[in-house]
C-alpha atoms as a PDB file:
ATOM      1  CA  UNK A   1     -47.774 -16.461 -98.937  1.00  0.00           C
ATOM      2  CA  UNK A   2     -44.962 -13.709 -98.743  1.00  0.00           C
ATOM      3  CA  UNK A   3     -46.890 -10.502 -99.861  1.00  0.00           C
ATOM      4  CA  UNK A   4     -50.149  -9.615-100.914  1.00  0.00           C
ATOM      5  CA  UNK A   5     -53.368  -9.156 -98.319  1.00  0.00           C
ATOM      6  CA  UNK A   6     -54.017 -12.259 -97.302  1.00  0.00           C
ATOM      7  CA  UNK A   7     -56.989 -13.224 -99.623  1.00  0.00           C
ATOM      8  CA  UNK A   8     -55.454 -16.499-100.709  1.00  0.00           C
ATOM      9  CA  UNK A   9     -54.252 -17.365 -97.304  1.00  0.00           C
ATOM     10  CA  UNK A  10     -57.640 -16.870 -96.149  1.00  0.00           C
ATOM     11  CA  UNK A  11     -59.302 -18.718 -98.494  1.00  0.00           C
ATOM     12  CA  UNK A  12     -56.323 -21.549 -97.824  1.00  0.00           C
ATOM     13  CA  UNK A  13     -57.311 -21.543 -94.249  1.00  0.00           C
ATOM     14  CA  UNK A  14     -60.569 -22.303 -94.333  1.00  0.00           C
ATOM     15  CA  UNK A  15     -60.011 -24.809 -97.191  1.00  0.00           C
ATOM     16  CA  UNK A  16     -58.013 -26.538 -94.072  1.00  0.00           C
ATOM     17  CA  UNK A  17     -60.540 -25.823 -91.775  1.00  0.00           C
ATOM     18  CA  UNK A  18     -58.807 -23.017 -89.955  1.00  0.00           C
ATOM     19  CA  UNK A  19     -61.127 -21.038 -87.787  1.00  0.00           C
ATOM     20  CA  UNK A  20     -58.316 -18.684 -86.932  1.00  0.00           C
ATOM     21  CA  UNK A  21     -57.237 -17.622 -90.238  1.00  0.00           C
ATOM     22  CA  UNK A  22     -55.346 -14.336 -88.703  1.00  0.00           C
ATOM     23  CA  UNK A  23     -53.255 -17.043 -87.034  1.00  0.00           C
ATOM     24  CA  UNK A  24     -52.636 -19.436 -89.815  1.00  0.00           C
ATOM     25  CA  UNK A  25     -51.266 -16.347 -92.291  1.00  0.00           C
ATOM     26  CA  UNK A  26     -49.134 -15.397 -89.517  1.00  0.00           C
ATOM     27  CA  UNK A  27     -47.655 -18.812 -89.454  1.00  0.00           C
ATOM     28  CA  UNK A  28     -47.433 -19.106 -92.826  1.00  0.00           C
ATOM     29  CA  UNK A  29     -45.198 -15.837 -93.295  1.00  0.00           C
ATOM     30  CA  UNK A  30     -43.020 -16.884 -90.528  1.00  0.00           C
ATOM     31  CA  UNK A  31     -42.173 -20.079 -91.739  1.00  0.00           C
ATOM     32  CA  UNK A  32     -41.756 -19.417 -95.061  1.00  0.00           C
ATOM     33  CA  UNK A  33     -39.210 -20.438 -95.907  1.00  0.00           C
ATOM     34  CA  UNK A  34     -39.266 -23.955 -94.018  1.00  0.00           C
ATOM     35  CA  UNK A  35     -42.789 -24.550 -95.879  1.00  0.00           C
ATOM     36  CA  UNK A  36     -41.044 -23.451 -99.340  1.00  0.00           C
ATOM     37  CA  UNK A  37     -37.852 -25.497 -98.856  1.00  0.00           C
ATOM     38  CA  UNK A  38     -35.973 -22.444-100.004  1.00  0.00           C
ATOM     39  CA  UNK A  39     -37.990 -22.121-102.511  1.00  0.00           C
ATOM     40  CA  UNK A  40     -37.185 -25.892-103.815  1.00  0.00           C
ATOM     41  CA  UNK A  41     -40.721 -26.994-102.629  1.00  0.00           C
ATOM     42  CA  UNK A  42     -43.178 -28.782-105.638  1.00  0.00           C
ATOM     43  CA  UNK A  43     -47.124 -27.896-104.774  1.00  0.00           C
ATOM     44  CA  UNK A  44     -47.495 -31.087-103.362  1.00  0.00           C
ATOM     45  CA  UNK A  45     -44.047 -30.403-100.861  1.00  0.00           C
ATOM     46  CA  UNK A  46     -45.353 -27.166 -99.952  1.00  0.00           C
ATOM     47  CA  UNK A  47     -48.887 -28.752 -99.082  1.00  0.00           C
ATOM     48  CA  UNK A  48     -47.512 -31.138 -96.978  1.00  0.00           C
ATOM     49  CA  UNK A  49     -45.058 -29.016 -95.424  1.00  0.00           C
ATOM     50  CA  UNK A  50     -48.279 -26.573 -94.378  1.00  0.00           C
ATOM     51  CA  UNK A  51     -49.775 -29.405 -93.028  1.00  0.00           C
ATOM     52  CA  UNK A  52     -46.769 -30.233 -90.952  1.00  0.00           C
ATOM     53  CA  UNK A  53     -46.293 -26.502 -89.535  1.00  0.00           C
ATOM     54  CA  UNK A  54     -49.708 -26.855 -88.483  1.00  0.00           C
ATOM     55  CA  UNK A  55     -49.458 -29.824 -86.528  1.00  0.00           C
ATOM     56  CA  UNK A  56     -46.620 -28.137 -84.788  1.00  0.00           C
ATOM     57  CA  UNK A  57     -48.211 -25.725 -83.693  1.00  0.00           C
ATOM     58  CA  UNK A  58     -50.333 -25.642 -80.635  1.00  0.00           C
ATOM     59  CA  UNK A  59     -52.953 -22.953 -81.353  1.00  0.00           C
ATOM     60  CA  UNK A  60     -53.791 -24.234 -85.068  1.00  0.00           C
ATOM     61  CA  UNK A  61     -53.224 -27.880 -84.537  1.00  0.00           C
ATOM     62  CA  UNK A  62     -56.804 -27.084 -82.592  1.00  0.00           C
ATOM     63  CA  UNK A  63     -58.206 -24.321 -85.105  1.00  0.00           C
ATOM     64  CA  UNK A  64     -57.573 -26.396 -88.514  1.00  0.00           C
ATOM     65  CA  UNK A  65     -59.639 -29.484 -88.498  1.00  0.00           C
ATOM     66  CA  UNK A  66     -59.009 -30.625 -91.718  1.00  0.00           C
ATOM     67  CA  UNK A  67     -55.436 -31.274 -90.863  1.00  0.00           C
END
């Protein structure tokens, strides 16, 4: 989620059903290191912590429908 060009955070996105996928990497990169737990996160933590950013989050809590 920290580097790279965004091809698995685009592919993530619309797995969640993110129309704005510009939006949801953004978010992503900003928080980090809240969605990571420092870096203590297990796949499912990190998951559920995505899900949670999105929900707080105005403009993708409408975008991703999955969520």
């Amino acid at each position: 989620m920290a580097e790279g060009q965004g091809e698995f955070l685009k592919g993530f996105a619309e797995t969640l059903g993110c129309s704005d996928s510009s939006s949801f990497s953004q978010m992503t990169q900003s928080r980090y290191r809240a969605i990571m737990n420092g870096g203590k996160a297990s796949r499912l933590e990190m998951f559920e912590n995505v899900k949670s950013e999105i929900r707080n989050n105005a403009q993708l809590a409408i975008s991703c429908g999955v969520v």
